[in-house]
PDB file of N, CA and C in Angstrom:
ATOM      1  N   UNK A   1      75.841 140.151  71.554  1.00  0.00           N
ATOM      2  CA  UNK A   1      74.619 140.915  71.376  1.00  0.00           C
ATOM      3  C   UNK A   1      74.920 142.407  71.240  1.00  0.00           C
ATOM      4  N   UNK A   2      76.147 142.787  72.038  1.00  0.00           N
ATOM      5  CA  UNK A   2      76.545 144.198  71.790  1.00  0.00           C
ATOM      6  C   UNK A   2      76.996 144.610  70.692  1.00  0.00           C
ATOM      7  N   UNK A   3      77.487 143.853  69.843  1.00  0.00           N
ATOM      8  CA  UNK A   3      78.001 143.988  68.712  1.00  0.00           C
ATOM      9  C   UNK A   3      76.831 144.540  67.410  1.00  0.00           C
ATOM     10  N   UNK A   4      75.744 143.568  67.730  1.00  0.00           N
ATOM     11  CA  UNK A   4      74.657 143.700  66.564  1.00  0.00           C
ATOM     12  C   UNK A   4      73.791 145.171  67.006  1.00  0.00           C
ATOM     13  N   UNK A   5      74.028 145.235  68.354  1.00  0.00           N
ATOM     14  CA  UNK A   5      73.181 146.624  68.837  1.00  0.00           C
ATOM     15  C   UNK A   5      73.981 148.091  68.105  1.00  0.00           C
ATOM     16  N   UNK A   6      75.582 147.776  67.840  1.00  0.00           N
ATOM     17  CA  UNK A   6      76.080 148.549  67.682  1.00  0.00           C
ATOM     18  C   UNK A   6      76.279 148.887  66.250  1.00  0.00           C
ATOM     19  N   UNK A   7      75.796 147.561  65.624  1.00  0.00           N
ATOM     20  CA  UNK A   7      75.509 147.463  63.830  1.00  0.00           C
ATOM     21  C   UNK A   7      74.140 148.354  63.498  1.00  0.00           C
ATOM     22  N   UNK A   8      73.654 148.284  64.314  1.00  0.00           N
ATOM     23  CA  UNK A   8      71.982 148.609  64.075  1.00  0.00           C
ATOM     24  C   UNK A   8      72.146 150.252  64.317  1.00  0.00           C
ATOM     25  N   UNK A   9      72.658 150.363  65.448  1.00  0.00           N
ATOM     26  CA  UNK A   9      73.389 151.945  65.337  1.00  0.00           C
ATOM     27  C   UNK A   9      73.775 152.363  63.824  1.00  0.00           C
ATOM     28  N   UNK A  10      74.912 151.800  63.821  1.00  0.00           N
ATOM     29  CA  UNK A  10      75.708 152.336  62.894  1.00  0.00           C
ATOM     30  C   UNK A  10      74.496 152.593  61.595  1.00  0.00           C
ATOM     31  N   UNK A  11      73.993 151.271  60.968  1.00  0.00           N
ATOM     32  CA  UNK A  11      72.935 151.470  60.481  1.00  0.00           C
ATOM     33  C   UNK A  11      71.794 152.674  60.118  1.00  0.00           C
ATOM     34  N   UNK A  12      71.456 152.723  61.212  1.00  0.00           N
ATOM     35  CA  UNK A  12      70.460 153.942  61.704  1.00  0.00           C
ATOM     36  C   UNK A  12      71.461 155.481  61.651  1.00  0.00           C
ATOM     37  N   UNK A  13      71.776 155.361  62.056  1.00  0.00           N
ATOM     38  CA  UNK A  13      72.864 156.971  61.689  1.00  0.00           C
ATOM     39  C   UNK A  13      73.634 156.980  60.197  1.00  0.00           C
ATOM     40  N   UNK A  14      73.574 155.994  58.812  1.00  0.00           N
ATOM     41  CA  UNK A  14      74.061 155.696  57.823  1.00  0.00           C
ATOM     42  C   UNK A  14      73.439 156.465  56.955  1.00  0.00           C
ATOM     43  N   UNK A  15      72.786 157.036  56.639  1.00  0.00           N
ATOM     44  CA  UNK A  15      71.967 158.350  55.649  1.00  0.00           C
ATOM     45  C   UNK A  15      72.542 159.672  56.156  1.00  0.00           C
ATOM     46  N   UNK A  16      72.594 159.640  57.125  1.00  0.00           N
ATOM     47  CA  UNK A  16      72.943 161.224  57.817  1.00  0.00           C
ATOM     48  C   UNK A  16      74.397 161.014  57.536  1.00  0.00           C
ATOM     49  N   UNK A  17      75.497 159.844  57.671  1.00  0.00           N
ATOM     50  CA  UNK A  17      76.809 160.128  57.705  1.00  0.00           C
ATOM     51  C   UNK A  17      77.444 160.081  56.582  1.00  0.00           C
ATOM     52  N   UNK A  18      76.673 159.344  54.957  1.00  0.00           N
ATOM     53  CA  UNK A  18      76.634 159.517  53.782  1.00  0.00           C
ATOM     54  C   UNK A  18      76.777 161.017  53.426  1.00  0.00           C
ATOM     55  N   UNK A  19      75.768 161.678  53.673  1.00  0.00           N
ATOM     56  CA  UNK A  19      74.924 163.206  53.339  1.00  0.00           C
ATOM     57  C   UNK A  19      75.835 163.870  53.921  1.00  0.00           C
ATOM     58  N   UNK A  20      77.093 163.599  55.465  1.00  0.00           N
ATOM     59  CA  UNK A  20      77.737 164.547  55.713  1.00  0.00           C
ATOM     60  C   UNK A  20      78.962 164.252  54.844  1.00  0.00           C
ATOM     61  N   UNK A  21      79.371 162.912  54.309  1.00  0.00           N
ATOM     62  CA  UNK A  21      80.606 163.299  53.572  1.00  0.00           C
ATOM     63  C   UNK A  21      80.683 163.254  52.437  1.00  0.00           C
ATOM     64  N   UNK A  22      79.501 163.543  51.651  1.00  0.00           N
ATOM     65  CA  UNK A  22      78.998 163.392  50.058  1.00  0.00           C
ATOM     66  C   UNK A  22      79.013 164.805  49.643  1.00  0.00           C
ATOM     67  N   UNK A  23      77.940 165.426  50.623  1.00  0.00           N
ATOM     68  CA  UNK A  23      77.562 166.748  50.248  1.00  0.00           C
ATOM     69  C   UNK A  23      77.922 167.952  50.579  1.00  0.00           C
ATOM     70  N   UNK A  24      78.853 169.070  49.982  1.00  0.00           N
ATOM     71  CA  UNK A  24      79.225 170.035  50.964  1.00  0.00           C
ATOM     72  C   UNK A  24      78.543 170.823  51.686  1.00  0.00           C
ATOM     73  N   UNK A  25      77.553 171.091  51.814  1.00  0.00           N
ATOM     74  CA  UNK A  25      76.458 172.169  52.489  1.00  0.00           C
ATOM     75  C   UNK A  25      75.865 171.226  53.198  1.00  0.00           C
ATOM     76  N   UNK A  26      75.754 170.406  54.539  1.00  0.00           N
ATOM     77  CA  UNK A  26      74.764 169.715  54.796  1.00  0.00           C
ATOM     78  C   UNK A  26      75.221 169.943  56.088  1.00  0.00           C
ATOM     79  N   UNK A  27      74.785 171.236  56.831  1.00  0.00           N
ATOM     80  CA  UNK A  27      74.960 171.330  58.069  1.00  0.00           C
ATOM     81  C   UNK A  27      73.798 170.613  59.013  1.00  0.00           C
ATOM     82  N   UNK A  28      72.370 170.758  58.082  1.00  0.00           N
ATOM     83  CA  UNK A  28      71.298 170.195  58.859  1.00  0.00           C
ATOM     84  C   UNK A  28      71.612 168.129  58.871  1.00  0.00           C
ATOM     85  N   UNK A  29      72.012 167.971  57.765  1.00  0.00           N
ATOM     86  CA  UNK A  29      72.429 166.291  58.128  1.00  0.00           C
ATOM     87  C   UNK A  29      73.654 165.780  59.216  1.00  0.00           C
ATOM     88  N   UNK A  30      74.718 167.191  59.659  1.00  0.00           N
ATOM     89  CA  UNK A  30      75.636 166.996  60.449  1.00  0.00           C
ATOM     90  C   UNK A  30      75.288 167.026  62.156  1.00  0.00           C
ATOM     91  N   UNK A  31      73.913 167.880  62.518  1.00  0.00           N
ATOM     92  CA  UNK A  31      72.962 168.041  63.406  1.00  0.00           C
ATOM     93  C   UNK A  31      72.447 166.759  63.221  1.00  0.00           C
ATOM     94  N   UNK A  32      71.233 166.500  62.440  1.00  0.00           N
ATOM     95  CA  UNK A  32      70.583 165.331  62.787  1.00  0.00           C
ATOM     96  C   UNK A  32      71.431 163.988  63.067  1.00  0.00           C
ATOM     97  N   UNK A  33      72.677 163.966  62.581  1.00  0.00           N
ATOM     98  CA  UNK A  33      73.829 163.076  62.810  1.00  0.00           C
ATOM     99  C   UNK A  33      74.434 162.921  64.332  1.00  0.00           C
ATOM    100  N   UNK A  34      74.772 164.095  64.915  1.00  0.00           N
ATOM    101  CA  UNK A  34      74.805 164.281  66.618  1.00  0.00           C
ATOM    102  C   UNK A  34      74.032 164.079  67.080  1.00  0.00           C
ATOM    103  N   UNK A  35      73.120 164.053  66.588  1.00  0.00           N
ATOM    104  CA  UNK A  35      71.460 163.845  67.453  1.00  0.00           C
ATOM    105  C   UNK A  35      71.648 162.365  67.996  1.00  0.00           C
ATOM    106  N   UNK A  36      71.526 161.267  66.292  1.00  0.00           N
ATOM    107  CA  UNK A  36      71.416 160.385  66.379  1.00  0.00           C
ATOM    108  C   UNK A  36      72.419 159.365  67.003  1.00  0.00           C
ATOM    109  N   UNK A  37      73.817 159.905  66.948  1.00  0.00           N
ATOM    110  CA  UNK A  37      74.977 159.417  67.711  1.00  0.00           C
ATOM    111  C   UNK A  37      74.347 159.464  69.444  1.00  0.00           C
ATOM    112  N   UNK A  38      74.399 160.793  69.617  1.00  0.00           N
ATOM    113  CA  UNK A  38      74.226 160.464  71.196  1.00  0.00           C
ATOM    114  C   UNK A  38      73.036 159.727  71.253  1.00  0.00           C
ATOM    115  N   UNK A  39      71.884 159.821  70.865  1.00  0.00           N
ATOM    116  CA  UNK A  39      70.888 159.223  71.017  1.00  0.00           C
ATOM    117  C   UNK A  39      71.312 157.127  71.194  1.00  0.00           C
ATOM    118  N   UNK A  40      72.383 157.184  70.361  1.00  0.00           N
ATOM    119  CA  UNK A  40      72.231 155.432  70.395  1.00  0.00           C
ATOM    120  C   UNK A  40      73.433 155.541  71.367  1.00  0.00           C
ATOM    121  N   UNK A  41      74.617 155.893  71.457  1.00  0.00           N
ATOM    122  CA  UNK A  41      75.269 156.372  72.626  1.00  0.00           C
ATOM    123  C   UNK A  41      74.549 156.210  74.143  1.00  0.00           C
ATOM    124  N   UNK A  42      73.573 156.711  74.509  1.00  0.00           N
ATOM    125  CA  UNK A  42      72.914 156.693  75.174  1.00  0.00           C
ATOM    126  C   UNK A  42      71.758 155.407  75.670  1.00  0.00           C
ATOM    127  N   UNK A  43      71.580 154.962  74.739  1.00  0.00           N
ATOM    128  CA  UNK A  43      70.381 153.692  74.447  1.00  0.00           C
ATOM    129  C   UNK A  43      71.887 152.550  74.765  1.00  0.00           C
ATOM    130  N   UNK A  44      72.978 152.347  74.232  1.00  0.00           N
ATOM    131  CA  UNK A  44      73.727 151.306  74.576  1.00  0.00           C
ATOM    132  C   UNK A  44      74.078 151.410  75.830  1.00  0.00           C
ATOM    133  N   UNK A  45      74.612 152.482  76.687  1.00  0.00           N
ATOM    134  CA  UNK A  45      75.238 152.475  78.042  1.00  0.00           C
ATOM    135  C   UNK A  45      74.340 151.976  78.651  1.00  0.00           C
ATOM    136  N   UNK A  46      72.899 152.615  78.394  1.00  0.00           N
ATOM    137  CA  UNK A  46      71.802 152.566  79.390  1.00  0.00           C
ATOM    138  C   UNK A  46      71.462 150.962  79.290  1.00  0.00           C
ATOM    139  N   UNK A  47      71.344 150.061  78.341  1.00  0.00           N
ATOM    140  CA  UNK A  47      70.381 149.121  77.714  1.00  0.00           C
ATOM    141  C   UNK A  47      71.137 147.962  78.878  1.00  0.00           C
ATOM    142  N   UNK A  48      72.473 147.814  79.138  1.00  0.00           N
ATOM    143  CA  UNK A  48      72.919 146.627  80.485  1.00  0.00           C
ATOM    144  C   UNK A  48      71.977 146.951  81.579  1.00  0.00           C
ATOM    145  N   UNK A  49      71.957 148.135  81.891  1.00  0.00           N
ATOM    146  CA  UNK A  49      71.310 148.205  83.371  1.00  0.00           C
ATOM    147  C   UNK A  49      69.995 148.026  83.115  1.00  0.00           C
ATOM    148  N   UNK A  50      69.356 148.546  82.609  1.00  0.00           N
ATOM    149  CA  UNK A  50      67.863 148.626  82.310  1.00  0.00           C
ATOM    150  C   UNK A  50      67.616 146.726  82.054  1.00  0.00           C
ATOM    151  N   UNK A  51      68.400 145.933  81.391  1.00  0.00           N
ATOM    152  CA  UNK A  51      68.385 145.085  81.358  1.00  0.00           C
ATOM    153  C   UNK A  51      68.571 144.156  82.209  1.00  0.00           C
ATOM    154  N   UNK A  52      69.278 144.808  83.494  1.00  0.00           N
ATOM    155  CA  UNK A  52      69.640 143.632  84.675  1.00  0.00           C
ATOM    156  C   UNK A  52      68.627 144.219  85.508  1.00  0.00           C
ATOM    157  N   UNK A  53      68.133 145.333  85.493  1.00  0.00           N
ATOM    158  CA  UNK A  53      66.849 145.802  86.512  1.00  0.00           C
ATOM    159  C   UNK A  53      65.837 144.937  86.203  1.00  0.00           C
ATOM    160  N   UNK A  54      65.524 144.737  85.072  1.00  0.00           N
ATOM    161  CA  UNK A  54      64.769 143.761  84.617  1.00  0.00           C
ATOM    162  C   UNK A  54      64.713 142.147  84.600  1.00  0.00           C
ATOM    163  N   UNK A  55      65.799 141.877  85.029  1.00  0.00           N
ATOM    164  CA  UNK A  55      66.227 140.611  85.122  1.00  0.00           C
ATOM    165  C   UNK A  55      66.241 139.937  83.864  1.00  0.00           C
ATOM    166  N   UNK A  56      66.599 140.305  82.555  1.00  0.00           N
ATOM    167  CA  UNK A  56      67.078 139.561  81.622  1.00  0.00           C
ATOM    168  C   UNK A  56      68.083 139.278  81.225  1.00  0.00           C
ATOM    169  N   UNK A  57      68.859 138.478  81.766  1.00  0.00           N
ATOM    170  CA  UNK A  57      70.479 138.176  82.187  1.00  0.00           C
ATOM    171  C   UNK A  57      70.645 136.629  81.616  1.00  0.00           C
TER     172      UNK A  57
END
């Protein structure tokens, strides 16, 4: 299941990481790109616990 969470990431951050190595000027797609890294970074570490608090195991 971690695997597909981490596809769906990758996914979701795939426009921004295109735009950073396509285009030379795209400092604002290299920002929204960190954004979105930590953002799913964050959503995976968190998503076990939040998930066993919950008891869906």
């Amino acid at each position: 299941m971690t695997r597909v969470f981490i596809a769906l990431a990758f996914v979701f951050c795939l426009p921004q990481l295109l735009e950073v190595l396509f285009i030379v000027d795209s400092h604002t797609a290299f920002v929204e790109l960190q954004g979105k890294v930590a953002g799913c970074a964050l959503a995976l570490f968190c998503a076990p616990i939040v998930s066993h608090r919950l008891g869906y195991e």
